[in-house]
PDB file of N, CA and C in Angstrom:
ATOM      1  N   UNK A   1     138.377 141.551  75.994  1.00  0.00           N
ATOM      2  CA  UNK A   1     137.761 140.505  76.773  1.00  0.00           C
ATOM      3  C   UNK A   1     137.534 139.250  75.939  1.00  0.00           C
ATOM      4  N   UNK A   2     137.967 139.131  74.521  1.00  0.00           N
ATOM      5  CA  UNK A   2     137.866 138.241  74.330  1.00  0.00           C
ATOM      6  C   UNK A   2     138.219 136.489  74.645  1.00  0.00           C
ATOM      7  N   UNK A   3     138.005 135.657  74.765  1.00  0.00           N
ATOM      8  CA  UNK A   3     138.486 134.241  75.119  1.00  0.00           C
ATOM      9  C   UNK A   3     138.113 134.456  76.510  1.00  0.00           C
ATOM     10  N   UNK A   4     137.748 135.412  77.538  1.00  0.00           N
ATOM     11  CA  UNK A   4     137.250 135.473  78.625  1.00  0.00           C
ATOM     12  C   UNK A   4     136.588 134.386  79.241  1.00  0.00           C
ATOM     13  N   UNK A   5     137.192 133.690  80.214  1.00  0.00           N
ATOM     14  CA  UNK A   5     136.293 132.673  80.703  1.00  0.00           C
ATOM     15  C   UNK A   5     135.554 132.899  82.121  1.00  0.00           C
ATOM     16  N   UNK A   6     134.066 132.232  81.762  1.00  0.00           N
ATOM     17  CA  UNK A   6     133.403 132.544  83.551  1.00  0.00           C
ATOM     18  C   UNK A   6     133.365 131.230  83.864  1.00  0.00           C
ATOM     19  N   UNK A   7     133.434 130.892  85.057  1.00  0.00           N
ATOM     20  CA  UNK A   7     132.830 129.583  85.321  1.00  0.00           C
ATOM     21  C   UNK A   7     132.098 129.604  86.566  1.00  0.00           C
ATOM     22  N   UNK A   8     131.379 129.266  87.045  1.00  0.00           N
ATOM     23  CA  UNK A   8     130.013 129.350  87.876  1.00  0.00           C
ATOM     24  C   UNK A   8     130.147 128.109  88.980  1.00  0.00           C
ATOM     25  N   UNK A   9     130.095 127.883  89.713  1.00  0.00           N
ATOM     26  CA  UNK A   9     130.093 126.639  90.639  1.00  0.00           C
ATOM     27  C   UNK A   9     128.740 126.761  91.565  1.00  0.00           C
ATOM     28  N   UNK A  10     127.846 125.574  92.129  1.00  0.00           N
ATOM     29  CA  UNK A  10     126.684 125.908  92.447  1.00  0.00           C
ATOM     30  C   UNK A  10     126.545 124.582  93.488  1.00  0.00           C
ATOM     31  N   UNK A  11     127.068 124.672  94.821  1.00  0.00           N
ATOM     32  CA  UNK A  11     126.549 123.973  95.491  1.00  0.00           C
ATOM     33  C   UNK A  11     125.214 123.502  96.084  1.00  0.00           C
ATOM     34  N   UNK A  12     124.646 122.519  95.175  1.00  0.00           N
ATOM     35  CA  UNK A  12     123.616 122.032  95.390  1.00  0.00           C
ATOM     36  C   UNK A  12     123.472 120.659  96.589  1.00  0.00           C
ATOM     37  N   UNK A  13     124.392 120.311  97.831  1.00  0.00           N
ATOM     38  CA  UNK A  13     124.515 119.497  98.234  1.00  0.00           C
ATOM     39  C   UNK A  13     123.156 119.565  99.406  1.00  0.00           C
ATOM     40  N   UNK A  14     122.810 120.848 100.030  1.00  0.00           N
ATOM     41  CA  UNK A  14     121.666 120.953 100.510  1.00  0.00           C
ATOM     42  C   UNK A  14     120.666 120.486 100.178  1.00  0.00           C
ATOM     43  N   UNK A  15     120.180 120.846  98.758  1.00  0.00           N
ATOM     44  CA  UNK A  15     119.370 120.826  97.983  1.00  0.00           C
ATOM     45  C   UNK A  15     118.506 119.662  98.116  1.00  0.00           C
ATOM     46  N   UNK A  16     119.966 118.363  97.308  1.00  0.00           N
ATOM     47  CA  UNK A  16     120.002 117.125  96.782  1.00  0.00           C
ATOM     48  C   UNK A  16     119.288 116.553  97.816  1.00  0.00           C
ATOM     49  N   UNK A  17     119.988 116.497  99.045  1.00  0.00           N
ATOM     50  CA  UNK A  17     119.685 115.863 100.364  1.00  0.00           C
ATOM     51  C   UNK A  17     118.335 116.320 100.870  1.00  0.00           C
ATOM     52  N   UNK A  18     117.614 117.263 100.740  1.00  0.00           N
ATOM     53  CA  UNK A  18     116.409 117.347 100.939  1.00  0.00           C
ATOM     54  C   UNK A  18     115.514 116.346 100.525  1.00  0.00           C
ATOM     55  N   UNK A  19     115.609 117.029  99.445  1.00  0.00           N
ATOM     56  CA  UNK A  19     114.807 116.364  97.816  1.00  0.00           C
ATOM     57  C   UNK A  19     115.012 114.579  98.015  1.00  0.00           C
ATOM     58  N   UNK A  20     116.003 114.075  98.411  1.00  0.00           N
ATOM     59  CA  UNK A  20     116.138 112.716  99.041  1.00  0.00           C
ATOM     60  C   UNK A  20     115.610 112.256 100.093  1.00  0.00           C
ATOM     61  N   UNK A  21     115.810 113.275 101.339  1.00  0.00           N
ATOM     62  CA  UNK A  21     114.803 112.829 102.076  1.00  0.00           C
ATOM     63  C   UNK A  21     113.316 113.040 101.880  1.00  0.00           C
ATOM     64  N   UNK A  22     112.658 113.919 101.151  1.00  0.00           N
ATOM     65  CA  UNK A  22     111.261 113.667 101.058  1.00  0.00           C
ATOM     66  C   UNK A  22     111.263 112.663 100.001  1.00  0.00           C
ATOM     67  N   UNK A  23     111.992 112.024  98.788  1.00  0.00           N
ATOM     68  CA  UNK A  23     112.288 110.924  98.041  1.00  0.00           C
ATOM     69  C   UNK A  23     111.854 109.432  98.709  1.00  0.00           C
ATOM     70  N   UNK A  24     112.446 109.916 100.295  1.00  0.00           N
ATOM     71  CA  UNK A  24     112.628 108.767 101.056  1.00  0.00           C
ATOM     72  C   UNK A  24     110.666 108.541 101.738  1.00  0.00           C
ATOM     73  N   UNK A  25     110.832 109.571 102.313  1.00  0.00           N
ATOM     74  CA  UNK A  25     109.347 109.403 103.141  1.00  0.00           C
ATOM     75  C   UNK A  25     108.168 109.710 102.528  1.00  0.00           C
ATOM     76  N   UNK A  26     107.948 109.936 100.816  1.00  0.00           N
ATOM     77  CA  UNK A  26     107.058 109.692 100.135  1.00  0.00           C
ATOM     78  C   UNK A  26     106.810 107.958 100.141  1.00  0.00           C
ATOM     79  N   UNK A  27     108.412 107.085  99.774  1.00  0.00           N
ATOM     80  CA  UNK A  27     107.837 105.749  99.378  1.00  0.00           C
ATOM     81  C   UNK A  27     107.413 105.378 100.894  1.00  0.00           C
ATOM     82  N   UNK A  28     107.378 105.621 101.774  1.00  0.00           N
ATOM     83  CA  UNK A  28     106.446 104.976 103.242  1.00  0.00           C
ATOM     84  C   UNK A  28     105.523 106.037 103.467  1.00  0.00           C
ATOM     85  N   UNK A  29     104.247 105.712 102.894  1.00  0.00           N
ATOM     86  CA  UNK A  29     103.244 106.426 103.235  1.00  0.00           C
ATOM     87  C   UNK A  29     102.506 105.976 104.282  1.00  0.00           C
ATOM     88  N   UNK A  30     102.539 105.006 105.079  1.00  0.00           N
ATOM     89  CA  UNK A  30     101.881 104.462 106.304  1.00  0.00           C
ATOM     90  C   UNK A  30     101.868 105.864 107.167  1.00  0.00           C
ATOM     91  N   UNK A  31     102.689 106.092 107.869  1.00  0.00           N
ATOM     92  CA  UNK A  31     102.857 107.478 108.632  1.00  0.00           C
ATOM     93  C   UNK A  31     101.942 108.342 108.658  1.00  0.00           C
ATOM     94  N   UNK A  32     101.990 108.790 107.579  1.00  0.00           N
ATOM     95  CA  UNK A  32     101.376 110.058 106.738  1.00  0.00           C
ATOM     96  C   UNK A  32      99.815 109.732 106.899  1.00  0.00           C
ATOM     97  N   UNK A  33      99.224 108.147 106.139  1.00  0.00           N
ATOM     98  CA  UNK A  33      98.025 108.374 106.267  1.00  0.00           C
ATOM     99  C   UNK A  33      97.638 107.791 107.407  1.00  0.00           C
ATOM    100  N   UNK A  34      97.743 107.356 108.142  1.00  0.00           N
ATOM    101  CA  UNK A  34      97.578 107.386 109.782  1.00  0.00           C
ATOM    102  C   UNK A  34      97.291 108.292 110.418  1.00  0.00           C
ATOM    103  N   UNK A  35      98.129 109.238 110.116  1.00  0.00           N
ATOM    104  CA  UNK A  35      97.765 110.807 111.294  1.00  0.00           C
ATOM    105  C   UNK A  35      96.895 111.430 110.006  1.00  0.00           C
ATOM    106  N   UNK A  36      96.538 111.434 108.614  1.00  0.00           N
ATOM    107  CA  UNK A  36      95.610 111.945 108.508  1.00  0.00           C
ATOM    108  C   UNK A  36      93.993 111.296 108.352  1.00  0.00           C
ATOM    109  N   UNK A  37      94.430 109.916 108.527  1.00  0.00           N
ATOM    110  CA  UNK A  37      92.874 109.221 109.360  1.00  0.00           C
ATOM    111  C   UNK A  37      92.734 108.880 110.469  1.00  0.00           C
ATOM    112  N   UNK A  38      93.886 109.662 111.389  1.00  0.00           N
ATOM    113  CA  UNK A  38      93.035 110.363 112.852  1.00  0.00           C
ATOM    114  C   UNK A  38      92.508 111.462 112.801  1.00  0.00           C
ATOM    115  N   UNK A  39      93.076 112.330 111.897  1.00  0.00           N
ATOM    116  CA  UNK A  39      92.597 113.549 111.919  1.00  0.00           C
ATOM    117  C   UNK A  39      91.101 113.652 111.533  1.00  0.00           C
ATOM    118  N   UNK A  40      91.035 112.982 110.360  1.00  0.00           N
ATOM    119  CA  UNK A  40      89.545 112.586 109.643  1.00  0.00           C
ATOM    120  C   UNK A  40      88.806 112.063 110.686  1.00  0.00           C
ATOM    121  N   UNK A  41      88.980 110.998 111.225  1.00  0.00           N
ATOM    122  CA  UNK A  41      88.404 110.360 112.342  1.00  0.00           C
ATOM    123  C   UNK A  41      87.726 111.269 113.342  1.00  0.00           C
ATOM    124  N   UNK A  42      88.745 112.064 113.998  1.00  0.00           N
ATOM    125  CA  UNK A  42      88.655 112.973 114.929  1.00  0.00           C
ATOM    126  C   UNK A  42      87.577 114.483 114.982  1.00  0.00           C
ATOM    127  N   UNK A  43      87.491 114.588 113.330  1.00  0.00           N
ATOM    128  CA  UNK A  43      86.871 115.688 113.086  1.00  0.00           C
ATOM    129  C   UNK A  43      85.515 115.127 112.452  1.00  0.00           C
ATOM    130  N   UNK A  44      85.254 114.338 112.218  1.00  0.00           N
ATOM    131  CA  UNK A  44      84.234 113.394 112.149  1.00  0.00           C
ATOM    132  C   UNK A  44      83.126 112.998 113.108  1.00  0.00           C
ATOM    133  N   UNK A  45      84.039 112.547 114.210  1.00  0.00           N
ATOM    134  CA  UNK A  45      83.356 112.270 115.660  1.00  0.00           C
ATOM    135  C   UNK A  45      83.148 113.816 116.209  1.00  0.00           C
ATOM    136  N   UNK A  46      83.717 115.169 115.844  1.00  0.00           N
ATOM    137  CA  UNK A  46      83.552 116.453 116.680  1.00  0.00           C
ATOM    138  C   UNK A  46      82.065 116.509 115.724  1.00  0.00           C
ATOM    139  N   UNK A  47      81.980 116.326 114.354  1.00  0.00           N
ATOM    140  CA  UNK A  47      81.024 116.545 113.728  1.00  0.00           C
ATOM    141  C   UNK A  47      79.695 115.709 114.041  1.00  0.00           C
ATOM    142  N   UNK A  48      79.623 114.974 114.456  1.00  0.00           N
ATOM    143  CA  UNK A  48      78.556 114.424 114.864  1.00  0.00           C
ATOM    144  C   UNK A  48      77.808 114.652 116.651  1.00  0.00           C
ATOM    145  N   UNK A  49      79.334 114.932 117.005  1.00  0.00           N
ATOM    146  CA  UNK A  49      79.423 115.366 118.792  1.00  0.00           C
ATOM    147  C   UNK A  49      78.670 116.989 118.701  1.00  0.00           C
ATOM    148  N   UNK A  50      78.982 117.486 117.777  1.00  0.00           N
ATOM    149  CA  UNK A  50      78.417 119.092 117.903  1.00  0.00           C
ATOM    150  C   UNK A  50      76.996 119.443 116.995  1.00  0.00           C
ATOM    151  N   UNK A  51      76.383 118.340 116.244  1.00  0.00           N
ATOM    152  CA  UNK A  51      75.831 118.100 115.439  1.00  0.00           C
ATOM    153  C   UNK A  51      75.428 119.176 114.233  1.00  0.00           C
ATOM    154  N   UNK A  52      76.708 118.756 113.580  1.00  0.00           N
ATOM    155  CA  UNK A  52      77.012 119.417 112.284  1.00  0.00           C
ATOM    156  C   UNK A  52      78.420 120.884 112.825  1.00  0.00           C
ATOM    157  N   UNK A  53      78.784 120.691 111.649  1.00  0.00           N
ATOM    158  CA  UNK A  53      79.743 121.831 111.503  1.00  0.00           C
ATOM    159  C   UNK A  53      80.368 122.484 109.912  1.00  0.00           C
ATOM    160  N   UNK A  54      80.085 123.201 109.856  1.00  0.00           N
ATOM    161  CA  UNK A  54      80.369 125.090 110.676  1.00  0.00           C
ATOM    162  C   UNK A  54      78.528 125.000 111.164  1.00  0.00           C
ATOM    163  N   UNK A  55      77.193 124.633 110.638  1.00  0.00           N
ATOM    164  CA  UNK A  55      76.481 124.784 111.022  1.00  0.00           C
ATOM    165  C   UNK A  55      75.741 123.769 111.340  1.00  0.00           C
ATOM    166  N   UNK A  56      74.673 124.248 112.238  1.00  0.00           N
ATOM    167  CA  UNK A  56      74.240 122.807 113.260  1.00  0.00           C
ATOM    168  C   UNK A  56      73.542 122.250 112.011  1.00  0.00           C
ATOM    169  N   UNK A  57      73.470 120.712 112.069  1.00  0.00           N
ATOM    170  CA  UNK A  57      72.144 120.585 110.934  1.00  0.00           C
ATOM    171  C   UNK A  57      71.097 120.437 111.154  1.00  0.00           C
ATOM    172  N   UNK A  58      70.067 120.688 109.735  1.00  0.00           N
ATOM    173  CA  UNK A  58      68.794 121.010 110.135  1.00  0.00           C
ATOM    174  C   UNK A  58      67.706 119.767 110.727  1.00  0.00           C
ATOM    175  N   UNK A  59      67.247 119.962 111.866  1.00  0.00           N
ATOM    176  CA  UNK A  59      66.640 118.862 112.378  1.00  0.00           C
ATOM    177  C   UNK A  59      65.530 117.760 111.548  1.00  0.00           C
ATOM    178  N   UNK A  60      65.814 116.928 111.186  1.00  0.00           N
ATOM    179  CA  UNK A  60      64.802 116.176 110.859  1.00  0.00           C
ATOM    180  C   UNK A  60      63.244 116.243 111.602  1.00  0.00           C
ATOM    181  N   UNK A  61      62.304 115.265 110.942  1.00  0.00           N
ATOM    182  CA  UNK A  61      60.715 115.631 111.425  1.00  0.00           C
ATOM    183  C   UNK A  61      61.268 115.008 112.148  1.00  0.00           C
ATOM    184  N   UNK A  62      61.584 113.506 112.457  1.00  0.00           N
ATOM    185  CA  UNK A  62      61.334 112.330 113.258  1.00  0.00           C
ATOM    186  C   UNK A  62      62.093 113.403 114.496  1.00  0.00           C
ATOM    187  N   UNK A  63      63.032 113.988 114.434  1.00  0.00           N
ATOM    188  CA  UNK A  63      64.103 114.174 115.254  1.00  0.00           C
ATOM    189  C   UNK A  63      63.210 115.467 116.343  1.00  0.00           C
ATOM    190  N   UNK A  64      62.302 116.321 115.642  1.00  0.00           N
ATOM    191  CA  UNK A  64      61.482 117.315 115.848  1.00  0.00           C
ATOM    192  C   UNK A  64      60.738 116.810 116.863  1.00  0.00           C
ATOM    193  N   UNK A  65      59.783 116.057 116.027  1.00  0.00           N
ATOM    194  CA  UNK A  65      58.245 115.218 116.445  1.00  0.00           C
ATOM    195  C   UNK A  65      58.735 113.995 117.641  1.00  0.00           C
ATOM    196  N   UNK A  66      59.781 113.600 117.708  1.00  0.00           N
ATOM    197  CA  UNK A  66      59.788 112.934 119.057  1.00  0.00           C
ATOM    198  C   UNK A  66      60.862 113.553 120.228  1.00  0.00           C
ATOM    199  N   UNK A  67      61.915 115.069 120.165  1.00  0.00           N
ATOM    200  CA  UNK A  67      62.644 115.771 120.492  1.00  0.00           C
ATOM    201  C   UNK A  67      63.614 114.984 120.750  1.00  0.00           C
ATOM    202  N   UNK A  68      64.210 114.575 119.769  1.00  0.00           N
ATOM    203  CA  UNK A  68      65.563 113.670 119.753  1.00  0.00           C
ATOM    204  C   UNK A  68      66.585 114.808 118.856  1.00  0.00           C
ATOM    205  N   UNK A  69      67.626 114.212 118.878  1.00  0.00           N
ATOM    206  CA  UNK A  69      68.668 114.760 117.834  1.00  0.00           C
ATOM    207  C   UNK A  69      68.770 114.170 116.390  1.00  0.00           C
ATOM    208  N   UNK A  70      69.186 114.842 115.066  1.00  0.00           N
ATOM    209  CA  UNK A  70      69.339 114.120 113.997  1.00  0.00           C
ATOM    210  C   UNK A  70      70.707 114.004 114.041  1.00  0.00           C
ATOM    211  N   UNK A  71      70.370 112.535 113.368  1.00  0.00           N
ATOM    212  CA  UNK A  71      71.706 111.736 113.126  1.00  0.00           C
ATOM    213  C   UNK A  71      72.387 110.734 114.082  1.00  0.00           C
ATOM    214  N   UNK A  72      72.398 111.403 115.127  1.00  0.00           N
ATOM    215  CA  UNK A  72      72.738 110.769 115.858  1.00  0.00           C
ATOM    216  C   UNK A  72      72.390 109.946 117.342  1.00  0.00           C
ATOM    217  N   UNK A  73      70.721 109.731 117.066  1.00  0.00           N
ATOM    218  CA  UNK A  73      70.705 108.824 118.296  1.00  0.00           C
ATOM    219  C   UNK A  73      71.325 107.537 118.365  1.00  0.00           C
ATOM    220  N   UNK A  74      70.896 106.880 117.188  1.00  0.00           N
ATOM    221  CA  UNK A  74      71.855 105.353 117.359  1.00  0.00           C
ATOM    222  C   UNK A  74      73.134 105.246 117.579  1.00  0.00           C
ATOM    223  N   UNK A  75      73.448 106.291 116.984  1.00  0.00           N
ATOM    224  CA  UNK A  75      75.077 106.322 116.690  1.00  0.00           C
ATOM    225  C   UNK A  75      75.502 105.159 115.318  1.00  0.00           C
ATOM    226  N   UNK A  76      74.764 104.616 114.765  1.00  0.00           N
ATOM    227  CA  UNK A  76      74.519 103.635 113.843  1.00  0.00           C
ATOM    228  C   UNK A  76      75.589 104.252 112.071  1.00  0.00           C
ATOM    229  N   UNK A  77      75.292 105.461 112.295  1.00  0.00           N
ATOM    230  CA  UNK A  77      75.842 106.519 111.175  1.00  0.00           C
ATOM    231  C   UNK A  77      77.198 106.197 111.076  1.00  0.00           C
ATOM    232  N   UNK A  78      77.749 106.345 112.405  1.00  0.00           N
ATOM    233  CA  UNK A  78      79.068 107.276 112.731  1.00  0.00           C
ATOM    234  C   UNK A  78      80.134 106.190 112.453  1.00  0.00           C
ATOM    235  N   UNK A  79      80.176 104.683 112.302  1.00  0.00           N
ATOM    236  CA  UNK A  79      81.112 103.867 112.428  1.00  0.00           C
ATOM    237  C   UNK A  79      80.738 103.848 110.962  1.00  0.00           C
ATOM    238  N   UNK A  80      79.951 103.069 110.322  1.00  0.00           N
ATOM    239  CA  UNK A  80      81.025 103.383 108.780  1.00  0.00           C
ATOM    240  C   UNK A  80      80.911 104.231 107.681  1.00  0.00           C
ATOM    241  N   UNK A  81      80.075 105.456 108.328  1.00  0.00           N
ATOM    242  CA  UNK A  81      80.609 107.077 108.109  1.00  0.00           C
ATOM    243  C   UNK A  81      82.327 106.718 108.091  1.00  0.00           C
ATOM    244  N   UNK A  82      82.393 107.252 109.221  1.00  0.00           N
ATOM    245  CA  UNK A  82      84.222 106.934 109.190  1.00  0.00           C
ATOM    246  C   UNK A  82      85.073 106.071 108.316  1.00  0.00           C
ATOM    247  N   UNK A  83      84.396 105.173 108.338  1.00  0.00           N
ATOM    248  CA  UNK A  83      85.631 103.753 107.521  1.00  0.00           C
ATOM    249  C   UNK A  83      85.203 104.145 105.992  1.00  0.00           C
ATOM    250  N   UNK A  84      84.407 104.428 105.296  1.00  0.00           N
ATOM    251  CA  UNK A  84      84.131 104.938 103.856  1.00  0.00           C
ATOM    252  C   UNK A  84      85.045 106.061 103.620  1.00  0.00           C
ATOM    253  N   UNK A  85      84.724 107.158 104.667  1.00  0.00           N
ATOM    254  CA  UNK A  85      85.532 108.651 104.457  1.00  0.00           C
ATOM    255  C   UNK A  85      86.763 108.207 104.709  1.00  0.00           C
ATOM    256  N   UNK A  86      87.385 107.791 105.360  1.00  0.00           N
ATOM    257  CA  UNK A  86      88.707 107.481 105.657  1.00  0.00           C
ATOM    258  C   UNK A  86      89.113 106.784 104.727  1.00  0.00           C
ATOM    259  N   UNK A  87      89.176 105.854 104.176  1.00  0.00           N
ATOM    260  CA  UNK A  87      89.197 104.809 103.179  1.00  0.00           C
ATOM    261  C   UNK A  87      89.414 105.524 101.902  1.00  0.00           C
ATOM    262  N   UNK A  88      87.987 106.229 101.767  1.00  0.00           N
ATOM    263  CA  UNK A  88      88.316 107.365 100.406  1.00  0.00           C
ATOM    264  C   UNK A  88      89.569 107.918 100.119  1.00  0.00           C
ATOM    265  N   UNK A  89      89.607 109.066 101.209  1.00  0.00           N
ATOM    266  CA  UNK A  89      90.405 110.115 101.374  1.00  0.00           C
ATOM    267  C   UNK A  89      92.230 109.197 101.196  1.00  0.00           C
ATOM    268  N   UNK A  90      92.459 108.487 102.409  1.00  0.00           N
ATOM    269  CA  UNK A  90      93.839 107.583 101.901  1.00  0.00           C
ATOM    270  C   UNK A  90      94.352 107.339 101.168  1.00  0.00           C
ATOM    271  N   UNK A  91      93.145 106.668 100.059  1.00  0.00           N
ATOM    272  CA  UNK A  91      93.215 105.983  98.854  1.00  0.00           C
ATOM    273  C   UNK A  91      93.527 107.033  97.876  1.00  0.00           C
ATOM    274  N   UNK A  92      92.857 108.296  98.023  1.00  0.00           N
ATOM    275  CA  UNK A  92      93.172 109.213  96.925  1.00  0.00           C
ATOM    276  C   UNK A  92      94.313 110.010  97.235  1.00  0.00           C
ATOM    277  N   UNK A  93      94.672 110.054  98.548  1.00  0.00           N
ATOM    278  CA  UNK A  93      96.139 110.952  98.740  1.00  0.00           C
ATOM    279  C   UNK A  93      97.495 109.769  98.355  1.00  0.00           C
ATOM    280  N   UNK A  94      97.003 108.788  98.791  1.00  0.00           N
ATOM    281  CA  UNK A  94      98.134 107.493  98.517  1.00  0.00           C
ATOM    282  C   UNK A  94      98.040 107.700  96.451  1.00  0.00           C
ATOM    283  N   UNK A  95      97.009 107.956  96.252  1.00  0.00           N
ATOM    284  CA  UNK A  95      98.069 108.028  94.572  1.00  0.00           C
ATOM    285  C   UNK A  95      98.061 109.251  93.970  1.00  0.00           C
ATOM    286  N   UNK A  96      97.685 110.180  94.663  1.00  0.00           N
ATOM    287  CA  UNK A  96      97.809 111.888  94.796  1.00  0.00           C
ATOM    288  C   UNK A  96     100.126 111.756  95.240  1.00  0.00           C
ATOM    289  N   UNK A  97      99.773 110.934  96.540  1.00  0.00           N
ATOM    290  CA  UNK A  97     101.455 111.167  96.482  1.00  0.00           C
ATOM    291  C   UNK A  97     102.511 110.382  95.675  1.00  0.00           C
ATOM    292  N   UNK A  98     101.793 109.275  95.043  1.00  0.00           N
ATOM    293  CA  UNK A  98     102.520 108.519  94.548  1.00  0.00           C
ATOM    294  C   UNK A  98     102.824 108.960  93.149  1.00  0.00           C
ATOM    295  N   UNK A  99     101.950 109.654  92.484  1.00  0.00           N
ATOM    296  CA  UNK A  99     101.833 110.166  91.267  1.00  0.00           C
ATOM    297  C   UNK A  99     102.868 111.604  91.051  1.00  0.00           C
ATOM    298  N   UNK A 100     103.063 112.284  92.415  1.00  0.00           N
ATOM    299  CA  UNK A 100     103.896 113.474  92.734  1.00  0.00           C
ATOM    300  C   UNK A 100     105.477 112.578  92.335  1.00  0.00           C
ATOM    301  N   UNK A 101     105.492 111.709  93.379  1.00  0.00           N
ATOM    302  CA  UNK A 101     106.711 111.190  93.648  1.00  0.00           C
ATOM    303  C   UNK A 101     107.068 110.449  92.182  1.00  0.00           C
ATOM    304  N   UNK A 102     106.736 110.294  91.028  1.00  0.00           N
ATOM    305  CA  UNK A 102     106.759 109.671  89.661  1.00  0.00           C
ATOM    306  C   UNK A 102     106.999 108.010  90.186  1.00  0.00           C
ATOM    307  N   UNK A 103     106.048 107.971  90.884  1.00  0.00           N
ATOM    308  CA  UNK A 103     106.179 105.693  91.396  1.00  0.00           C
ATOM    309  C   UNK A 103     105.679 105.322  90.337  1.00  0.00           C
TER     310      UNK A 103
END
């Protein structure tokens, strides 16, 4: 067996083309964080709609002593609750993906 030759061939054309298209729809992250600051959004507003989640939260005095709900009578919380958390979260997945993608 000496001088024996192997040679190996390895179609990677699947592969490549994957790896290109997520190449592609990493650099447009608009998409991406859109539907996940509706999602944020969405589970945000259930969280204040169900007041608190996985568990209810614990009632404040004021909320007790005049039989209101905490947190949310004004609704004063809930708008830039949202725009902080959302804002956060974007900001850190936008260079969470950008840092994946070597930008």
């Amino acid at each position: 067996m000496a001088g024996a030759l192997i040679q190996v061939t390895i179609d990677d054309g699947g592969v490549q083309e994957t790896l290109n298209l997520i190449a592609q729809r990493v650099k447009n992250l608009k998409p991406v964080m859109q539907l996940i600051g509706e999602r944020v959004t969405a589970s945000v507003k259930e969280n204040f709609r169900a007041g608190g989640r996985p568990e209810m939260w614990i009632p404040s005095k004021r909320a007790l002593s005049k039989g209101k709900t905490t947190l949310i009578n004004s609704k004063r919380l809930i708008s830039p609750f949202l725009l902080l958390k959302i804002t956060l979260i974007c900001a850190y997945l936008t260079h969470f993906m950008r840092a994946i993608a070597g930008m």
